[in-house]
PDB file of N, CA and C in Angstrom:
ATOM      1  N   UNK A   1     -28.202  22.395  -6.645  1.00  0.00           N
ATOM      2  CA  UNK A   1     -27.528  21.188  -7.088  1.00  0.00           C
ATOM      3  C   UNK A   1     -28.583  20.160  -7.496  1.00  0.00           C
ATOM      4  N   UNK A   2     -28.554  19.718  -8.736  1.00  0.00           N
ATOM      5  CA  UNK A   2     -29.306  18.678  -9.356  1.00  0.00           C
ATOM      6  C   UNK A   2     -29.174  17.007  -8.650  1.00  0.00           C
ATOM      7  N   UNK A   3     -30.380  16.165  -8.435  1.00  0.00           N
ATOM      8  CA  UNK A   3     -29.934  15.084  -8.155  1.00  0.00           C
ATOM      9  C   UNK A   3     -29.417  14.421  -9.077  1.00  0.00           C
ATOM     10  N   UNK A   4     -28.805  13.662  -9.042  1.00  0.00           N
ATOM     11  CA  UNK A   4     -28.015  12.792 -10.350  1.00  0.00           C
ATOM     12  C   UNK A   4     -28.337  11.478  -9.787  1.00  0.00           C
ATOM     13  N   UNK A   5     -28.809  10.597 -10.975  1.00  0.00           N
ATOM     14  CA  UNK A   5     -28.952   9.652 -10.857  1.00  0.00           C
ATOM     15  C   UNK A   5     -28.011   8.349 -11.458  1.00  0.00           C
ATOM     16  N   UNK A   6     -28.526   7.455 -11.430  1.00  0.00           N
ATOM     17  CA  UNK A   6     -27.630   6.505 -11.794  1.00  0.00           C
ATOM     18  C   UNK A   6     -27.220   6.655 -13.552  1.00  0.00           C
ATOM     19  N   UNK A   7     -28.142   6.529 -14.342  1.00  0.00           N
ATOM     20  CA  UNK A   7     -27.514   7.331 -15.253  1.00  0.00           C
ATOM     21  C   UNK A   7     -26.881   8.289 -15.655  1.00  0.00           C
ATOM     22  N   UNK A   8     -27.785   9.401 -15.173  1.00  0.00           N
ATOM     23  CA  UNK A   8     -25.838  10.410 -14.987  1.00  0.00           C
ATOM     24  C   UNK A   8     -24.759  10.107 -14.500  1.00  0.00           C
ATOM     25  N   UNK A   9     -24.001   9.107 -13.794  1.00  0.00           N
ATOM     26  CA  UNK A   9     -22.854   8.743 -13.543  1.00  0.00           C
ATOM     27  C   UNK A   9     -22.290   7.977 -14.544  1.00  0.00           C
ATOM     28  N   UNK A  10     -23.460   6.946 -14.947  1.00  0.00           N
ATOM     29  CA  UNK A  10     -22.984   5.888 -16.321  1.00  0.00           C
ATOM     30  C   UNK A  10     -23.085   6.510 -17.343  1.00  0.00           C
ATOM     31  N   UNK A  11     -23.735   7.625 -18.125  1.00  0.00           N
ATOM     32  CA  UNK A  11     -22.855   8.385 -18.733  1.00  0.00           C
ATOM     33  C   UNK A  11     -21.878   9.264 -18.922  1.00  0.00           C
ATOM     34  N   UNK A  12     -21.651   9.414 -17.874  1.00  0.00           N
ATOM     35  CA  UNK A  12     -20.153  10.207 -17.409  1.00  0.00           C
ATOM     36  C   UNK A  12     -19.030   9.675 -17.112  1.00  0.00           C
ATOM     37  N   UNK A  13     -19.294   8.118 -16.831  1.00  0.00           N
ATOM     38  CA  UNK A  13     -18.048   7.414 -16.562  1.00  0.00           C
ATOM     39  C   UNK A  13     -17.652   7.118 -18.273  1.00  0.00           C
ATOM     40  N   UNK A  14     -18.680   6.313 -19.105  1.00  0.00           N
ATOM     41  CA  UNK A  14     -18.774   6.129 -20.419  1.00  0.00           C
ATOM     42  C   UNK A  14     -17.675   7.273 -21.510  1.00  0.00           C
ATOM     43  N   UNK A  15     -18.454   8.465 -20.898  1.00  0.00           N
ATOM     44  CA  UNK A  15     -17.539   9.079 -21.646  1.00  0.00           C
ATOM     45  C   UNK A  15     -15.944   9.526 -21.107  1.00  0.00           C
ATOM     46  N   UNK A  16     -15.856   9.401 -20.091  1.00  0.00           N
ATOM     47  CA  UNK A  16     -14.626   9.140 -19.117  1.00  0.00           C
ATOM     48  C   UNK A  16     -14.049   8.117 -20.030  1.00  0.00           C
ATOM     49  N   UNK A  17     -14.426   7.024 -19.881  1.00  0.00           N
ATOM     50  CA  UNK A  17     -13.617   5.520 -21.063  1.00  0.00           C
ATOM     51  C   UNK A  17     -13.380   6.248 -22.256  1.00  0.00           C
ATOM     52  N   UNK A  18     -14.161   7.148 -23.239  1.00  0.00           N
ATOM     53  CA  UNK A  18     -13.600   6.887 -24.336  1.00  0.00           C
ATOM     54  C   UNK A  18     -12.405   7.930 -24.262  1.00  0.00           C
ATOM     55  N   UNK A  19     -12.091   9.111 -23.181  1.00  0.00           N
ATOM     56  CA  UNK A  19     -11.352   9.797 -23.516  1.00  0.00           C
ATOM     57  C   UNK A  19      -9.935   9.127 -22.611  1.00  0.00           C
ATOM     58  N   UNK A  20     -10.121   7.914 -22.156  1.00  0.00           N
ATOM     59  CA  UNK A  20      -9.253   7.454 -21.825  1.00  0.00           C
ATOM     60  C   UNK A  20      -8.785   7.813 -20.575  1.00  0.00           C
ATOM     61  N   UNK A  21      -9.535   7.750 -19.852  1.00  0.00           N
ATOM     62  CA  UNK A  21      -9.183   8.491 -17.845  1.00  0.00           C
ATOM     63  C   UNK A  21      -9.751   7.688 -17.349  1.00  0.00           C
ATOM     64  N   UNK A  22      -9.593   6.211 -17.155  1.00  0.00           N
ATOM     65  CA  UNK A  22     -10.044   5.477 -16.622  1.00  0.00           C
ATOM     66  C   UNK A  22     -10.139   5.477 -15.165  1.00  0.00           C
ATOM     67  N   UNK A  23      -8.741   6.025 -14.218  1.00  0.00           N
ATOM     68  CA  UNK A  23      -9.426   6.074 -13.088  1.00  0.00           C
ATOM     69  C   UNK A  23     -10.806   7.057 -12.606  1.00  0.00           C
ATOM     70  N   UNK A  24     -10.621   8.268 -13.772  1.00  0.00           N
ATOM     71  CA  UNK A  24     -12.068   8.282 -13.543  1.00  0.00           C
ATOM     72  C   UNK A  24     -13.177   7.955 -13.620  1.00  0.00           C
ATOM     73  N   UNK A  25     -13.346   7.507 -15.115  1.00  0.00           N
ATOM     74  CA  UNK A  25     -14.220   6.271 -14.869  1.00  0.00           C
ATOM     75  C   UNK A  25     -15.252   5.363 -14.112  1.00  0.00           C
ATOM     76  N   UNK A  26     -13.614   4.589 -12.934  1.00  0.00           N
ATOM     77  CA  UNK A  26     -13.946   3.760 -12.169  1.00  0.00           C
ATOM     78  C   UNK A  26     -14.398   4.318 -11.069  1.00  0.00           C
ATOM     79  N   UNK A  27     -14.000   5.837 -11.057  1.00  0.00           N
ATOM     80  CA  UNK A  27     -14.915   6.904  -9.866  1.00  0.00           C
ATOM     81  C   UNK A  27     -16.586   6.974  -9.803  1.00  0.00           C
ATOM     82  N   UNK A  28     -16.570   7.166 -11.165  1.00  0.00           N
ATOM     83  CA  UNK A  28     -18.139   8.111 -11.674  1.00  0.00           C
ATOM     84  C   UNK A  28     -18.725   6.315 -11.514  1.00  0.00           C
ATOM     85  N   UNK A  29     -17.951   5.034 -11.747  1.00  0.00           N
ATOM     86  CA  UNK A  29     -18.622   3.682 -11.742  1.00  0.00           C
ATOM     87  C   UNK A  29     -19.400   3.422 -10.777  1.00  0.00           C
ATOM     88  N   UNK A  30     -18.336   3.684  -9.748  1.00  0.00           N
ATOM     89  CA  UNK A  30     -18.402   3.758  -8.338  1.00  0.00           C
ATOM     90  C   UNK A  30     -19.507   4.376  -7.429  1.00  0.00           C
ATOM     91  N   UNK A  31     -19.696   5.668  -8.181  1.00  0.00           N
ATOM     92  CA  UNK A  31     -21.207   6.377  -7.486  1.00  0.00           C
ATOM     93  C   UNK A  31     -22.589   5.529  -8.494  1.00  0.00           C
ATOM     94  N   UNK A  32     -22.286   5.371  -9.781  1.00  0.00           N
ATOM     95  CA  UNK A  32     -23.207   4.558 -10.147  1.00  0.00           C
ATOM     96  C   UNK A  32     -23.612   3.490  -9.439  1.00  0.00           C
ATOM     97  N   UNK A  33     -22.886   2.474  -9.228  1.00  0.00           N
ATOM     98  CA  UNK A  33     -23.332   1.623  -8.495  1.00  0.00           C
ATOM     99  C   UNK A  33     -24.124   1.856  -6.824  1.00  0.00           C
ATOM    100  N   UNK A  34     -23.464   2.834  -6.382  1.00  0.00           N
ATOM    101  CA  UNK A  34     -24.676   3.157  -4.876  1.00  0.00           C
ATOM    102  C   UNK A  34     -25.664   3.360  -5.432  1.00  0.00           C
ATOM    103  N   UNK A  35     -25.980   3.987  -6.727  1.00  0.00           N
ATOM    104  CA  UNK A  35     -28.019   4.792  -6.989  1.00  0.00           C
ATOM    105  C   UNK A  35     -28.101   3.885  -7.536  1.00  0.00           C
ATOM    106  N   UNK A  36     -27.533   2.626  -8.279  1.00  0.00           N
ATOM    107  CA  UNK A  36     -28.499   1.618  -8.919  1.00  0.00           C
ATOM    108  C   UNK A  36     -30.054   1.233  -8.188  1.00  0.00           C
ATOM    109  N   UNK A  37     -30.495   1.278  -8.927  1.00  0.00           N
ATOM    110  CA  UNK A  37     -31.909   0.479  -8.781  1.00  0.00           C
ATOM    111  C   UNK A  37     -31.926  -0.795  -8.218  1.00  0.00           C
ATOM    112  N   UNK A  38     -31.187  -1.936  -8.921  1.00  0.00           N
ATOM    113  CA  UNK A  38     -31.916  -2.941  -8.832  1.00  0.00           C
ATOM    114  C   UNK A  38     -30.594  -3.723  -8.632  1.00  0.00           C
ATOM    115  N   UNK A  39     -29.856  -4.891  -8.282  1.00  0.00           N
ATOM    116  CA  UNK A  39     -28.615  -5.745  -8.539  1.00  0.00           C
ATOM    117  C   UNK A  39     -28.088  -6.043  -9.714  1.00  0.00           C
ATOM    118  N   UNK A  40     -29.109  -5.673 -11.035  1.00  0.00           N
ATOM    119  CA  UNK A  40     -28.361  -6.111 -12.433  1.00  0.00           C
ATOM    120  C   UNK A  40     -27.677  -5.158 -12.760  1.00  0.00           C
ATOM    121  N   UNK A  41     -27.660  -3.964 -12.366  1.00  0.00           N
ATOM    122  CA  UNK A  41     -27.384  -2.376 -12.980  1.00  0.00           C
ATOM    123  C   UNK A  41     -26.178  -2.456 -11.608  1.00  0.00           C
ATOM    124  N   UNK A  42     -26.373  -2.779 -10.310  1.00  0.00           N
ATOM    125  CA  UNK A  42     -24.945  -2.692  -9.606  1.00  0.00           C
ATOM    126  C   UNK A  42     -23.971  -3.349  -9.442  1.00  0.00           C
ATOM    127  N   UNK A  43     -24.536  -4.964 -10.301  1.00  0.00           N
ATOM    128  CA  UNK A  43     -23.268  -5.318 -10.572  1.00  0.00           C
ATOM    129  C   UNK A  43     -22.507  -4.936 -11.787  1.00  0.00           C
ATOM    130  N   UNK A  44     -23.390  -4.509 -12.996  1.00  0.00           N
ATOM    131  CA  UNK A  44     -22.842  -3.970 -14.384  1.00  0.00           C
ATOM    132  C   UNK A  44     -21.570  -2.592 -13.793  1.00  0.00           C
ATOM    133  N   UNK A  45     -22.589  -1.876 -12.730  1.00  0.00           N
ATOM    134  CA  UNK A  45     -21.256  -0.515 -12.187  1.00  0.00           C
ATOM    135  C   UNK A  45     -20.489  -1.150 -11.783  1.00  0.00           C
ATOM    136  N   UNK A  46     -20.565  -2.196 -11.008  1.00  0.00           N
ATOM    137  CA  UNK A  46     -19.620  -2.821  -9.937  1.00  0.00           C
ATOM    138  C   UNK A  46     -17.792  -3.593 -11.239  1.00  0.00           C
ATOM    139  N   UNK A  47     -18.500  -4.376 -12.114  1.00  0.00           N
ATOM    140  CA  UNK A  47     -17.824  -4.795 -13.005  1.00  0.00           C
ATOM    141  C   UNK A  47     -16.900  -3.899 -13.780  1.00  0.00           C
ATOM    142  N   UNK A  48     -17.907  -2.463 -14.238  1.00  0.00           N
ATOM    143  CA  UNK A  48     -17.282  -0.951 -14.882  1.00  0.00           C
ATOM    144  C   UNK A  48     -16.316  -0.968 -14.230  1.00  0.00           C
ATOM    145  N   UNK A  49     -16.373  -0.405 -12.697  1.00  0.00           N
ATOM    146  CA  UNK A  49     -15.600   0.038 -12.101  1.00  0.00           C
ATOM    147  C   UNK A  49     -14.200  -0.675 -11.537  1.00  0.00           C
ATOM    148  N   UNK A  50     -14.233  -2.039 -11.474  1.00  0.00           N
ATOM    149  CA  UNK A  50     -13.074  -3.088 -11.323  1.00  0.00           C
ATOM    150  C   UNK A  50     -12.633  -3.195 -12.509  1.00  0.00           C
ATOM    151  N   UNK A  51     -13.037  -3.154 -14.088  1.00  0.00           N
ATOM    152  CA  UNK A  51     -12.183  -3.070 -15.370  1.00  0.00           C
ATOM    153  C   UNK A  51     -12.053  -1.675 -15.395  1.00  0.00           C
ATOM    154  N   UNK A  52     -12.568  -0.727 -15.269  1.00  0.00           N
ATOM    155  CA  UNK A  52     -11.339   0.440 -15.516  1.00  0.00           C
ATOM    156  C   UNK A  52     -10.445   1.414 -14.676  1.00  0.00           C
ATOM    157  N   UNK A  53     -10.564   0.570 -13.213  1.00  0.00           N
ATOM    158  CA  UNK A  53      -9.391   0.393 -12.411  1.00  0.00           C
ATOM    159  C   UNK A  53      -8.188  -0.592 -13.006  1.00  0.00           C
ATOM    160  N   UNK A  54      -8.582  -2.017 -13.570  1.00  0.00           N
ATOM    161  CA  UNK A  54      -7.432  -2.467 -14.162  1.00  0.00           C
ATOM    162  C   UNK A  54      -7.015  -1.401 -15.119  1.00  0.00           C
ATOM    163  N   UNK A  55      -7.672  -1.045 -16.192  1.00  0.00           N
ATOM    164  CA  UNK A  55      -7.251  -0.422 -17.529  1.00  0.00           C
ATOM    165  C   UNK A  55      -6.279   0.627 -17.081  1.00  0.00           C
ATOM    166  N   UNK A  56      -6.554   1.785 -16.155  1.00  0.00           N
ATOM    167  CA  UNK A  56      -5.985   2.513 -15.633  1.00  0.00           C
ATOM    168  C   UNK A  56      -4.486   2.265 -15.325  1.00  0.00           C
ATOM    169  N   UNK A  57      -4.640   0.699 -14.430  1.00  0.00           N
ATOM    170  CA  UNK A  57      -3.092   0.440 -14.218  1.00  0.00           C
ATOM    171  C   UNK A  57      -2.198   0.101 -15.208  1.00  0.00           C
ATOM    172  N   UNK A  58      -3.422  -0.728 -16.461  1.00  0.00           N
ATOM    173  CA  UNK A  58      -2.587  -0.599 -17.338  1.00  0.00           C
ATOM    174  C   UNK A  58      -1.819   0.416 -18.395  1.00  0.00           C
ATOM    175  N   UNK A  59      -2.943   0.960 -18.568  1.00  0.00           N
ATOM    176  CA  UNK A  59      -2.344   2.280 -19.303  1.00  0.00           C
ATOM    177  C   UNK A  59      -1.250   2.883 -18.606  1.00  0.00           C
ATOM    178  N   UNK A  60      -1.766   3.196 -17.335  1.00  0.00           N
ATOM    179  CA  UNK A  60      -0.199   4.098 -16.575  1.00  0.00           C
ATOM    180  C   UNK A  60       0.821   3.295 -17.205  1.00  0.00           C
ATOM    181  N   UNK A  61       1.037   2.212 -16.221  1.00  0.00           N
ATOM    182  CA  UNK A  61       2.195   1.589 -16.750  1.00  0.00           C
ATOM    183  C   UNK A  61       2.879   1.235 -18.206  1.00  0.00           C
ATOM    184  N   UNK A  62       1.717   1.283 -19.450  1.00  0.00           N
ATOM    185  CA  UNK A  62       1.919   1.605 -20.468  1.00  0.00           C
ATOM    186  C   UNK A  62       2.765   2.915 -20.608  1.00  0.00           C
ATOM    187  N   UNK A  63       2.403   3.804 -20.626  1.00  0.00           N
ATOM    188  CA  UNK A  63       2.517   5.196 -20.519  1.00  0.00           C
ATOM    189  C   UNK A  63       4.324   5.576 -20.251  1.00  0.00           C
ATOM    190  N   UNK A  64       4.006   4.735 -18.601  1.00  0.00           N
ATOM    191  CA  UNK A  64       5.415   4.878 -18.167  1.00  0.00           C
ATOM    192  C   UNK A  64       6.674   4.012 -18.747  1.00  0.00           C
ATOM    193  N   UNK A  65       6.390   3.033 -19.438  1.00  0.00           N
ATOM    194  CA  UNK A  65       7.768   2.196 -19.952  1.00  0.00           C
ATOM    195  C   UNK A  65       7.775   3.227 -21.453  1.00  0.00           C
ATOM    196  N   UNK A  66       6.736   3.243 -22.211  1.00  0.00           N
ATOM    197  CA  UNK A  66       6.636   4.284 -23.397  1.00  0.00           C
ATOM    198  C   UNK A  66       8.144   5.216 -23.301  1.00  0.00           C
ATOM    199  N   UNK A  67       7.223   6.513 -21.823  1.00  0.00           N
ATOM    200  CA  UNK A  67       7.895   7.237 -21.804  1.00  0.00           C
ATOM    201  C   UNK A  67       9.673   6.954 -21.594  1.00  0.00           C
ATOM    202  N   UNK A  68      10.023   5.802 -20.674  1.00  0.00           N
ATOM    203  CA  UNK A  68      10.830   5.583 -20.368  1.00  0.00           C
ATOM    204  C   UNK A  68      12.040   4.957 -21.974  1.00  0.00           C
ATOM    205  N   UNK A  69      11.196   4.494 -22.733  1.00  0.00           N
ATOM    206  CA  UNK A  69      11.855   4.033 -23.822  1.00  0.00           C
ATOM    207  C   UNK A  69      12.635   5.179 -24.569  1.00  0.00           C
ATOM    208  N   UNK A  70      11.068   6.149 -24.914  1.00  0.00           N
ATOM    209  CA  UNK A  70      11.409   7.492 -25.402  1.00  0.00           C
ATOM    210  C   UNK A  70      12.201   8.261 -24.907  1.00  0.00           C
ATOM    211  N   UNK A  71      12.776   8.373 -23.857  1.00  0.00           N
ATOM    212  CA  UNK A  71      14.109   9.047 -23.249  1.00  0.00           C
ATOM    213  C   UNK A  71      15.149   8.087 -23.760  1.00  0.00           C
ATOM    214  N   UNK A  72      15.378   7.048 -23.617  1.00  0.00           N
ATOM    215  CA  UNK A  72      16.729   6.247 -23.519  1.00  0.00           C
ATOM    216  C   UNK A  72      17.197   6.269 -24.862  1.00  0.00           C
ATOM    217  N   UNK A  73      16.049   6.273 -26.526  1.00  0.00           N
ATOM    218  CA  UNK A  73      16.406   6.388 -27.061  1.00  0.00           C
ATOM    219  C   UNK A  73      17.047   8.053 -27.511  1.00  0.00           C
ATOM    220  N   UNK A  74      16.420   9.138 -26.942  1.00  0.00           N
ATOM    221  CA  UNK A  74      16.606  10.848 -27.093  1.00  0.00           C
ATOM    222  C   UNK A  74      17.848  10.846 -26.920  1.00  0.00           C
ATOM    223  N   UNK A  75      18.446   9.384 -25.844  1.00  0.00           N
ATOM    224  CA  UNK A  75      19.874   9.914 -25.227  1.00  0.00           C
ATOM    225  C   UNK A  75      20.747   9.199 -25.941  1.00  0.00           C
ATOM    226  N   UNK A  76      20.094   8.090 -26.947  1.00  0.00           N
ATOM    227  CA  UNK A  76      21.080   7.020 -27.313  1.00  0.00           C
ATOM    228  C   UNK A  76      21.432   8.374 -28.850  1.00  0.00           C
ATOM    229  N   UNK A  77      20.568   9.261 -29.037  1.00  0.00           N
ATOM    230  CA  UNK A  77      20.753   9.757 -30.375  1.00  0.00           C
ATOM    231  C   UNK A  77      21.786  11.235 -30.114  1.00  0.00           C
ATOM    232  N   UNK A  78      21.856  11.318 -29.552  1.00  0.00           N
ATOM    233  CA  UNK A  78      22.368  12.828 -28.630  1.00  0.00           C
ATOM    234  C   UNK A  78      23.780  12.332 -28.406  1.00  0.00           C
TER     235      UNK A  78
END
């Protein structure tokens, strides 16, 4: 098993964001911030990881009224 460092997590959370899995993300943020180096780099994880815990909630809940719309209309057409 390779050590991973703080950059390997911040690019893994990074690409976590663009595919849109934010609570993972705020996971891979999360181990970033323990290997930071220095306080500028753990609060940058620290910040990652509290916005894409929000994003997360938002999207779900996006997701879920979406879906919820998209049924009511399947049934209004049926």
């Amino acid at each position: 098993m390779k050590n991973e460092t703080y950059l390997d997590f911040a690019e893994t959370a990074i690409q976590k964001e663009k595919e849109e899995k934010y609570d993972l993300a705020a996971t891979y943020w999360k181990r970033a911030k323990y290997l930071a180096a220095d306080l500028k780099h753990r609060l940058w994880a620290q910040y990652n990881q509290e916005n894409n815990e929000e994003r997360h909630l938002l999207h779900h809940s996006h997701i879920t009224v979406l879906s919820r719309y998209m049924n009511k209309q399947a049934a209004n057409n049926d």
